[in-house]
C-alpha atoms as a PDB file:
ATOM      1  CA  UNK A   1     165.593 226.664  71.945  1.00  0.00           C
ATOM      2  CA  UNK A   2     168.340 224.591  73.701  1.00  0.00           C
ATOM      3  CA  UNK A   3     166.882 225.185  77.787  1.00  0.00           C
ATOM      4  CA  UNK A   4     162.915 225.103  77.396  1.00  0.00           C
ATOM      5  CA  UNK A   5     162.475 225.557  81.013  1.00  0.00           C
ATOM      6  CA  UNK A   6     164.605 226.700  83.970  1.00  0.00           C
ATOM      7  CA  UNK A   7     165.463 223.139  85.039  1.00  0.00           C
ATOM      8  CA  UNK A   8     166.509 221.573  81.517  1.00  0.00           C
ATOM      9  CA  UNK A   9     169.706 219.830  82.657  1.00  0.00           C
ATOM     10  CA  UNK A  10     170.611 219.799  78.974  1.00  0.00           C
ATOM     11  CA  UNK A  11     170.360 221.192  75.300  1.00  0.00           C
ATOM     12  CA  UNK A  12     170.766 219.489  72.279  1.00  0.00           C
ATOM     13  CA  UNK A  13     170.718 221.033  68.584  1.00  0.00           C
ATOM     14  CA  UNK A  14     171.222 219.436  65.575  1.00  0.00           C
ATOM     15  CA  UNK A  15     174.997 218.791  66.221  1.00  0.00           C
ATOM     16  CA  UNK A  16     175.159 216.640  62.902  1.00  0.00           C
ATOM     17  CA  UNK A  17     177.503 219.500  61.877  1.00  0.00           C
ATOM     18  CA  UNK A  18     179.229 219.498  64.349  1.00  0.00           C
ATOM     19  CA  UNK A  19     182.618 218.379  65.684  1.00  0.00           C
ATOM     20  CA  UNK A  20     180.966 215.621  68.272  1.00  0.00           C
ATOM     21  CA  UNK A  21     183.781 215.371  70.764  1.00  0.00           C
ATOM     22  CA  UNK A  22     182.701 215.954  74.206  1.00  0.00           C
ATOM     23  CA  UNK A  23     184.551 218.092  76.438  1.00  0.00           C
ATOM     24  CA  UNK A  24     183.765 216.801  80.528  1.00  0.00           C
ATOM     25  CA  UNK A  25     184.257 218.310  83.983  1.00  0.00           C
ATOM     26  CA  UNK A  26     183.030 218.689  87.191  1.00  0.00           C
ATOM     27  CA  UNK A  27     182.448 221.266  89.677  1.00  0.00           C
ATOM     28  CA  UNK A  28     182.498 220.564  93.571  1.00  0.00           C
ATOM     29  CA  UNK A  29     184.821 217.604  94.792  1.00  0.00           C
ATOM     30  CA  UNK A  30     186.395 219.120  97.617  1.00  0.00           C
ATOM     31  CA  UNK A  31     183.860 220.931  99.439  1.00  0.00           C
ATOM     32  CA  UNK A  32     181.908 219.669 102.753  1.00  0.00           C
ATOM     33  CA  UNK A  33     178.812 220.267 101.289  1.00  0.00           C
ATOM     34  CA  UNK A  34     176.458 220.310  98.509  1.00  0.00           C
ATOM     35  CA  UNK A  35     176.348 217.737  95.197  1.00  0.00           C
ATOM     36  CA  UNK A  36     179.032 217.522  93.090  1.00  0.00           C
ATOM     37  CA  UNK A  37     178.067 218.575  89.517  1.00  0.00           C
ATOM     38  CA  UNK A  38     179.630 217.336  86.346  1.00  0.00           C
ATOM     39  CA  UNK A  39     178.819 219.189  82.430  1.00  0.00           C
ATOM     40  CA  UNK A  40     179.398 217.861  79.171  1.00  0.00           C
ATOM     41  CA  UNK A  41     179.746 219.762  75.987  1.00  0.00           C
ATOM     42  CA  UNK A  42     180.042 219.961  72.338  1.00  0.00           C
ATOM     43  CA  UNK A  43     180.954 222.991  71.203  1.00  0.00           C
ATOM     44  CA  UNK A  44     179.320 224.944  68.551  1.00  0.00           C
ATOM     45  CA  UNK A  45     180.889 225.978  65.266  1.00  0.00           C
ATOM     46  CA  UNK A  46     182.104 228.743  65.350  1.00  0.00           C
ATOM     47  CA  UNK A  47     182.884 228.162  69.289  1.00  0.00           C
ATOM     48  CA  UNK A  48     182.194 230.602  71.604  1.00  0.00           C
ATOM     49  CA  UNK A  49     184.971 233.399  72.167  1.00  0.00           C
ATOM     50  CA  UNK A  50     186.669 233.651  75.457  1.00  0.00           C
ATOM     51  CA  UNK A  51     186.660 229.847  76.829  1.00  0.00           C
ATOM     52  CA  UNK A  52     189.455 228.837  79.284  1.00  0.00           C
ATOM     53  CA  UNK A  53     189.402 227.232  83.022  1.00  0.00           C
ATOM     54  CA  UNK A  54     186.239 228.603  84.851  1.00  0.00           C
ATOM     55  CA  UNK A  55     188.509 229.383  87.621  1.00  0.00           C
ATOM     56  CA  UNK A  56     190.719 232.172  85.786  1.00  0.00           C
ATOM     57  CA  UNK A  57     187.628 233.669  84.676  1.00  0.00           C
ATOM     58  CA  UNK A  58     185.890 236.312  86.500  1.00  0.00           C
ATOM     59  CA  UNK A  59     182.660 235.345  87.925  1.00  0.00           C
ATOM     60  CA  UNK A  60     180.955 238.271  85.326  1.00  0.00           C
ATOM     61  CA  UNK A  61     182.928 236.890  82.508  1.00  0.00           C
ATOM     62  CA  UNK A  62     181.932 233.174  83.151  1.00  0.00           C
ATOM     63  CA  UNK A  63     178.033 234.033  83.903  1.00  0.00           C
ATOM     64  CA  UNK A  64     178.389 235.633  80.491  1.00  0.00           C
ATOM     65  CA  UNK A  65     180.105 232.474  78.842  1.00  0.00           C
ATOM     66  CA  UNK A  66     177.803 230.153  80.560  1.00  0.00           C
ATOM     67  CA  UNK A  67     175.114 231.303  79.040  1.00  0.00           C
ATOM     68  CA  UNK A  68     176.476 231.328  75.555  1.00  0.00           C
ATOM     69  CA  UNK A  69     177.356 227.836  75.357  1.00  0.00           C
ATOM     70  CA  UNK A  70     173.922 226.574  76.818  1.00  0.00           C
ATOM     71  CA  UNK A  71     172.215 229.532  74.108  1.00  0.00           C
ATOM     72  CA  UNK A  72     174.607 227.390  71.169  1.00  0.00           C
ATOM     73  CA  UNK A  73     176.445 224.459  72.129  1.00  0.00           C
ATOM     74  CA  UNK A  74     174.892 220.935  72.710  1.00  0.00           C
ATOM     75  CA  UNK A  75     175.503 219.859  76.601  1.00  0.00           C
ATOM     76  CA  UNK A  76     173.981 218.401  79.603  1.00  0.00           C
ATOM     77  CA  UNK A  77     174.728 218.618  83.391  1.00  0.00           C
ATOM     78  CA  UNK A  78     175.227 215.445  85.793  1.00  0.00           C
ATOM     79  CA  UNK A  79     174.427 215.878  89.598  1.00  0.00           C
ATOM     80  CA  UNK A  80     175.449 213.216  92.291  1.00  0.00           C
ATOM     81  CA  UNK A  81     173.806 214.131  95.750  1.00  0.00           C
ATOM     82  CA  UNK A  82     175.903 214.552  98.824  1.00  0.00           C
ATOM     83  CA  UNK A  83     173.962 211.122  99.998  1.00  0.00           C
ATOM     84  CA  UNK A  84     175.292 209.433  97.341  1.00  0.00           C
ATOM     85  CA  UNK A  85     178.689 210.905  97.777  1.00  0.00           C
ATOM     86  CA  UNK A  86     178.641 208.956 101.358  1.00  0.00           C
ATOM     87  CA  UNK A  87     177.870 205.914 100.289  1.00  0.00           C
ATOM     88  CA  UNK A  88     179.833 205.220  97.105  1.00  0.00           C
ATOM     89  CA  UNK A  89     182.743 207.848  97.953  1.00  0.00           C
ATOM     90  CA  UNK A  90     183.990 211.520  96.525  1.00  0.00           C
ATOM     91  CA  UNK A  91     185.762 209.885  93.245  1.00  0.00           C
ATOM     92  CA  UNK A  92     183.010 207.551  92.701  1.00  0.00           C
ATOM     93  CA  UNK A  93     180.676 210.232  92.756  1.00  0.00           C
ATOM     94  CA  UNK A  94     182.587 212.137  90.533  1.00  0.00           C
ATOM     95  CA  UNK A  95     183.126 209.336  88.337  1.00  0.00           C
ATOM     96  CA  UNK A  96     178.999 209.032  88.077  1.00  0.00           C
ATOM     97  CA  UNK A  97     178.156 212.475  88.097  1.00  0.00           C
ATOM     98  CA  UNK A  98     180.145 212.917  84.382  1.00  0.00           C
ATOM     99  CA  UNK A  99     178.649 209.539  83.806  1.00  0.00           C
ATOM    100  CA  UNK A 100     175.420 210.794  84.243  1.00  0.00           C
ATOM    101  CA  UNK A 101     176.234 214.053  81.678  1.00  0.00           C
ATOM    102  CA  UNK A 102     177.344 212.115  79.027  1.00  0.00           C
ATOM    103  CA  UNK A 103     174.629 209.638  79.158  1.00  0.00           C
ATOM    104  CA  UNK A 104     171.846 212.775  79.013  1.00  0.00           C
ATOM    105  CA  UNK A 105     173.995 214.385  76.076  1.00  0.00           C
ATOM    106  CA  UNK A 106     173.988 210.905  73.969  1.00  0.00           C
ATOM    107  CA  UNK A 107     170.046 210.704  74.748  1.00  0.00           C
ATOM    108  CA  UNK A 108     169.530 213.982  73.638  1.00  0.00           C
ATOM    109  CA  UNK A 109     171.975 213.837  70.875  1.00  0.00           C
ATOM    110  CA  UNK A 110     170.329 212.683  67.558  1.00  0.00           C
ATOM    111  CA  UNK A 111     174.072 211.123  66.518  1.00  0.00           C
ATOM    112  CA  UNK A 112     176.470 209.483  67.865  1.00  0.00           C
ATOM    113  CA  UNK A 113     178.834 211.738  69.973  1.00  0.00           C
ATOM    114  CA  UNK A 114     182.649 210.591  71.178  1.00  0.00           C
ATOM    115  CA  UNK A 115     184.833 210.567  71.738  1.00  0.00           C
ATOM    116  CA  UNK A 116     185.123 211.967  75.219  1.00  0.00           C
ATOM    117  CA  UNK A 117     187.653 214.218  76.617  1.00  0.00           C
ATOM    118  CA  UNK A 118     187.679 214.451  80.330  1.00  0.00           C
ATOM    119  CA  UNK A 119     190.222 217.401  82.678  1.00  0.00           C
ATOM    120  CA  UNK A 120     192.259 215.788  84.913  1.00  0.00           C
ATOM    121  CA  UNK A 121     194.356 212.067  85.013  1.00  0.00           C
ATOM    122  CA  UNK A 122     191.467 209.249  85.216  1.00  0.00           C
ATOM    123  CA  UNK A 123     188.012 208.632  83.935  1.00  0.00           C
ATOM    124  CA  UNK A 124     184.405 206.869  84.190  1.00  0.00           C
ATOM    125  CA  UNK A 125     185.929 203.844  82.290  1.00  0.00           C
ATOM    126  CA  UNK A 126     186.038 200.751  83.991  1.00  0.00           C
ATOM    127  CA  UNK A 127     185.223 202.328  87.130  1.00  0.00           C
ATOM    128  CA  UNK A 128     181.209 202.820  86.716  1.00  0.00           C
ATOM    129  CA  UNK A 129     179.062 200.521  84.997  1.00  0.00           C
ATOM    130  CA  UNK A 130     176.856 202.916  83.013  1.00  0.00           C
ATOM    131  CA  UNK A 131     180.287 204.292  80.905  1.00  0.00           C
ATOM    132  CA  UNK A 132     180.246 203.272  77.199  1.00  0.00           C
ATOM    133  CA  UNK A 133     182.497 205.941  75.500  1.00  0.00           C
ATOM    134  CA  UNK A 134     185.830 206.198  74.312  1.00  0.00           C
ATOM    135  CA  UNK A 135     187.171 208.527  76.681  1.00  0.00           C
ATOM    136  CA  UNK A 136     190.915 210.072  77.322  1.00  0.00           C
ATOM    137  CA  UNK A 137     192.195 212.084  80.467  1.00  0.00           C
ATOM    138  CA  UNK A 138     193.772 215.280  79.855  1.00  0.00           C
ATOM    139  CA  UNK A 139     195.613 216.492  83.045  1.00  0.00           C
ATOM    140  CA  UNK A 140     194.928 220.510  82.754  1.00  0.00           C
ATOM    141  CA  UNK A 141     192.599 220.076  79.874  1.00  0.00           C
ATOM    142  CA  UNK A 142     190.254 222.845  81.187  1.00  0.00           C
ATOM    143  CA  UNK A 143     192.766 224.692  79.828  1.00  0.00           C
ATOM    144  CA  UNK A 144     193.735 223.054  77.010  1.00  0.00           C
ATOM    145  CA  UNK A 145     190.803 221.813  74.822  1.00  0.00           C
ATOM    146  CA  UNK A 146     188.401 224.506  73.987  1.00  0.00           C
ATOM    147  CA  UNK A 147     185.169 221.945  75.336  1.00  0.00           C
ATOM    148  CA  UNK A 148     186.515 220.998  78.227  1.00  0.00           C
ATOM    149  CA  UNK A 149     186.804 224.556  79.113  1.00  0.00           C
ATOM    150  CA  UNK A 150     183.146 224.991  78.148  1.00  0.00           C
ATOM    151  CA  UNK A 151     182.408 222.082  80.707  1.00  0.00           C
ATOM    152  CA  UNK A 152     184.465 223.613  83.367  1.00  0.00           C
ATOM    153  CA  UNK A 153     182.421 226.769  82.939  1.00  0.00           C
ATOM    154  CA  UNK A 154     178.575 225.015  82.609  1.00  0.00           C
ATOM    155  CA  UNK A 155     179.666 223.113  85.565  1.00  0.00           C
ATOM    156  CA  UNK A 156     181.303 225.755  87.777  1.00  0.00           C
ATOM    157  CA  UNK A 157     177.858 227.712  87.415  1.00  0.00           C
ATOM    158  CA  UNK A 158     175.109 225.318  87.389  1.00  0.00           C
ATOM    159  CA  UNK A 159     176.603 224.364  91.150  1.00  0.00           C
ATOM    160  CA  UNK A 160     177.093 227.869  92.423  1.00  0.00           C
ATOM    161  CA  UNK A 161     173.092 228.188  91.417  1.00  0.00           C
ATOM    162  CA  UNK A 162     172.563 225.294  93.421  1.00  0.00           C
ATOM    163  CA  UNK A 163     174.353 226.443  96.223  1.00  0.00           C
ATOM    164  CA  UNK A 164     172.710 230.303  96.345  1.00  0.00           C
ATOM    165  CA  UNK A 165     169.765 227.813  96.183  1.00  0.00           C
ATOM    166  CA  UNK A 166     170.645 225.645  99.681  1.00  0.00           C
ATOM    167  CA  UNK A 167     172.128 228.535 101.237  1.00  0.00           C
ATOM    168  CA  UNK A 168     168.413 230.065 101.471  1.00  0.00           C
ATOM    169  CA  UNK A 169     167.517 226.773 103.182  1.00  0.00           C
ATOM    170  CA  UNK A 170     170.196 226.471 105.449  1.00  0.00           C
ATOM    171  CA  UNK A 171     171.470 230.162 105.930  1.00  0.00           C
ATOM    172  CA  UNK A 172     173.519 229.616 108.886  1.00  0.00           C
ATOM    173  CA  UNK A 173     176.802 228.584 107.006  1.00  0.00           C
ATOM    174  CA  UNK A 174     177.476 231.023 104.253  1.00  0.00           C
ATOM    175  CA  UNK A 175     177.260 229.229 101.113  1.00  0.00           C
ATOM    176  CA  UNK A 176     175.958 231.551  99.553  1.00  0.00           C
ATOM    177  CA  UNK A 177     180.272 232.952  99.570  1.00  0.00           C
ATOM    178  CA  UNK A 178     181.800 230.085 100.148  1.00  0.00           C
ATOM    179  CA  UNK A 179     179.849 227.072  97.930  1.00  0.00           C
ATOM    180  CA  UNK A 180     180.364 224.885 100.629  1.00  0.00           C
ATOM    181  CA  UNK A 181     184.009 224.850 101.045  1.00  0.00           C
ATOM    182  CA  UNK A 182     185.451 224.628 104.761  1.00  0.00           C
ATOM    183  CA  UNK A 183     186.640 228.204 105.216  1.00  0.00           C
ATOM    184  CA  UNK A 184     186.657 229.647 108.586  1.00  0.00           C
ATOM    185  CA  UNK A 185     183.239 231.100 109.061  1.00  0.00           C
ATOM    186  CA  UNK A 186     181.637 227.188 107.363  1.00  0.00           C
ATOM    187  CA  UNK A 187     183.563 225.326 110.020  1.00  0.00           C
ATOM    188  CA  UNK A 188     182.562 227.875 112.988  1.00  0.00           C
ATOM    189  CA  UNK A 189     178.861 227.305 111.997  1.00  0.00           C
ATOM    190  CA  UNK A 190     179.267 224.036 111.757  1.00  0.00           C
ATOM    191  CA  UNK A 191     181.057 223.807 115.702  1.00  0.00           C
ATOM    192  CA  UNK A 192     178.146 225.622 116.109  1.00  0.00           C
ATOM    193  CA  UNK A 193     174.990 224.839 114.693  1.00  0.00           C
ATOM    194  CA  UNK A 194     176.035 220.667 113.465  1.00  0.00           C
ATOM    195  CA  UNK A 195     175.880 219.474 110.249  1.00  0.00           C
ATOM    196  CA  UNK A 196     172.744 220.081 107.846  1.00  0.00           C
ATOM    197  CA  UNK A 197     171.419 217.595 105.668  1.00  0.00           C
ATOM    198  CA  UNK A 198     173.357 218.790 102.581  1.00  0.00           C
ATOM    199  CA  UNK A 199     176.988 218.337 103.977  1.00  0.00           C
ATOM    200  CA  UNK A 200     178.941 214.919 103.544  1.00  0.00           C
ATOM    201  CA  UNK A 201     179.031 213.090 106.596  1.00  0.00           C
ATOM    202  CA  UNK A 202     182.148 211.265 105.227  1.00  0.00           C
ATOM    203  CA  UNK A 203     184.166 214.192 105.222  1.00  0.00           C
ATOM    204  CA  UNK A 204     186.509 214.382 108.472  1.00  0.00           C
ATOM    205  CA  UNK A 205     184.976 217.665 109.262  1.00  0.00           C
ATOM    206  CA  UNK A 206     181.770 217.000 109.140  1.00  0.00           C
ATOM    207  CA  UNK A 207     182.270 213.649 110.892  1.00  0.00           C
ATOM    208  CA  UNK A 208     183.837 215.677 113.499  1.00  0.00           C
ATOM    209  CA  UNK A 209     180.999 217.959 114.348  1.00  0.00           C
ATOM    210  CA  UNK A 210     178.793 215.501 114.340  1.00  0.00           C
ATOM    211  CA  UNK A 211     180.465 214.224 117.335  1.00  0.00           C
ATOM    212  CA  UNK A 212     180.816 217.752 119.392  1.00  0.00           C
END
């Protein structure tokens, strides 16, 4: 059983037959609100059918795939908090959140895992202090490398949850739709009703409200 509980924030099978590279991405950079969560993932043999970028999926389709890799692969999810995305910065954050993935896959992991393959142009190397993998960037790799599409999708979901979650606690600004992105009916609210605790007070917007 890879999830024992409904707040595992990883699964790890015997992956010594396994390919152990790691596919990483994250979920949540540019909205005004909410955590930004980052998923790694080694994929199962055989794979799971289906994987691409979590964003040309349908939201059926990826619900479907999400739970198949957690059900087979070995992965773990990193969260940074919207706190900590004010004080260290957005690519910081993002830097730690897949930090913070990895690390919980390699604990988990009863071998060593690498290297690391990580969707978009930089990574944690160098730039936080906790990173000790071989890692490479691949610019469009969600839809490129099989586990970094896997990551997209565990990432993509295990935020939206989180979001459904905070928009019950905060139900004025329709994240429960919009994840905390700025569309027109989140920036209204916030004109309205001020920032809550969850949004980034660094962001311009948000900053902005807070001084209406």
């Amino acid at each position: 059983m890879l999830c024992e509980t409904p707040i595992s924030d990883f699964g790890a099978p015997d992956i010594s037959n396994f390919d152990a590279v790691v596919g990483v991405d994250e979920a949540g950079r540019g909205p005004l609100a909410g955590p930004v969560v980052a998923a790694a993932v080694i994929l199962c043999n055989p794979a799971p059918q289906g994987l691409a970028d979590s964003k040309r999926l349908s939201s059926k389709k990826r619900a479907v795939l999400d739970l198949e890799i957690r059900d087979t692969c070995a992965w773990a999810v990193g969260v940074t908090e919207p706190s900590e995305i004010d004080q260290i910065n957005i690519l910081q954050a993002t830097m730690e959140a897949m930090t913070r993935a990895v690390q919980r896959l390699s604990d988990a992991c009863s071998v060593p895992i690498g290297p690391v393959l990580i969707d978009g142009n930089m990574t944690p190397e160098g730039r936080r202090p906790g990173w000790r993998w071989p890692a490479r960037a691949i610019v469009g790799g969600d839809d490129l490398e099989p586990a970094i599409s896997a990551a997209s999708i565990v990432a993509k979901e295990w935020r939206d949850r989180l979001m459904l979650e905070a928009a019950q606690q905060y139900p004025h600004y329709g994240w429960e739709s919009n994840k905390g992105y700025g569309t027109r009916a989140h920036m209204e609210a916030l004109r309205q009703h001020g920032p809550s605790p969850l949004h980034r007070q660094s962001f311009a917007p948000v900053a902005q409200a807070n001084l209406l």
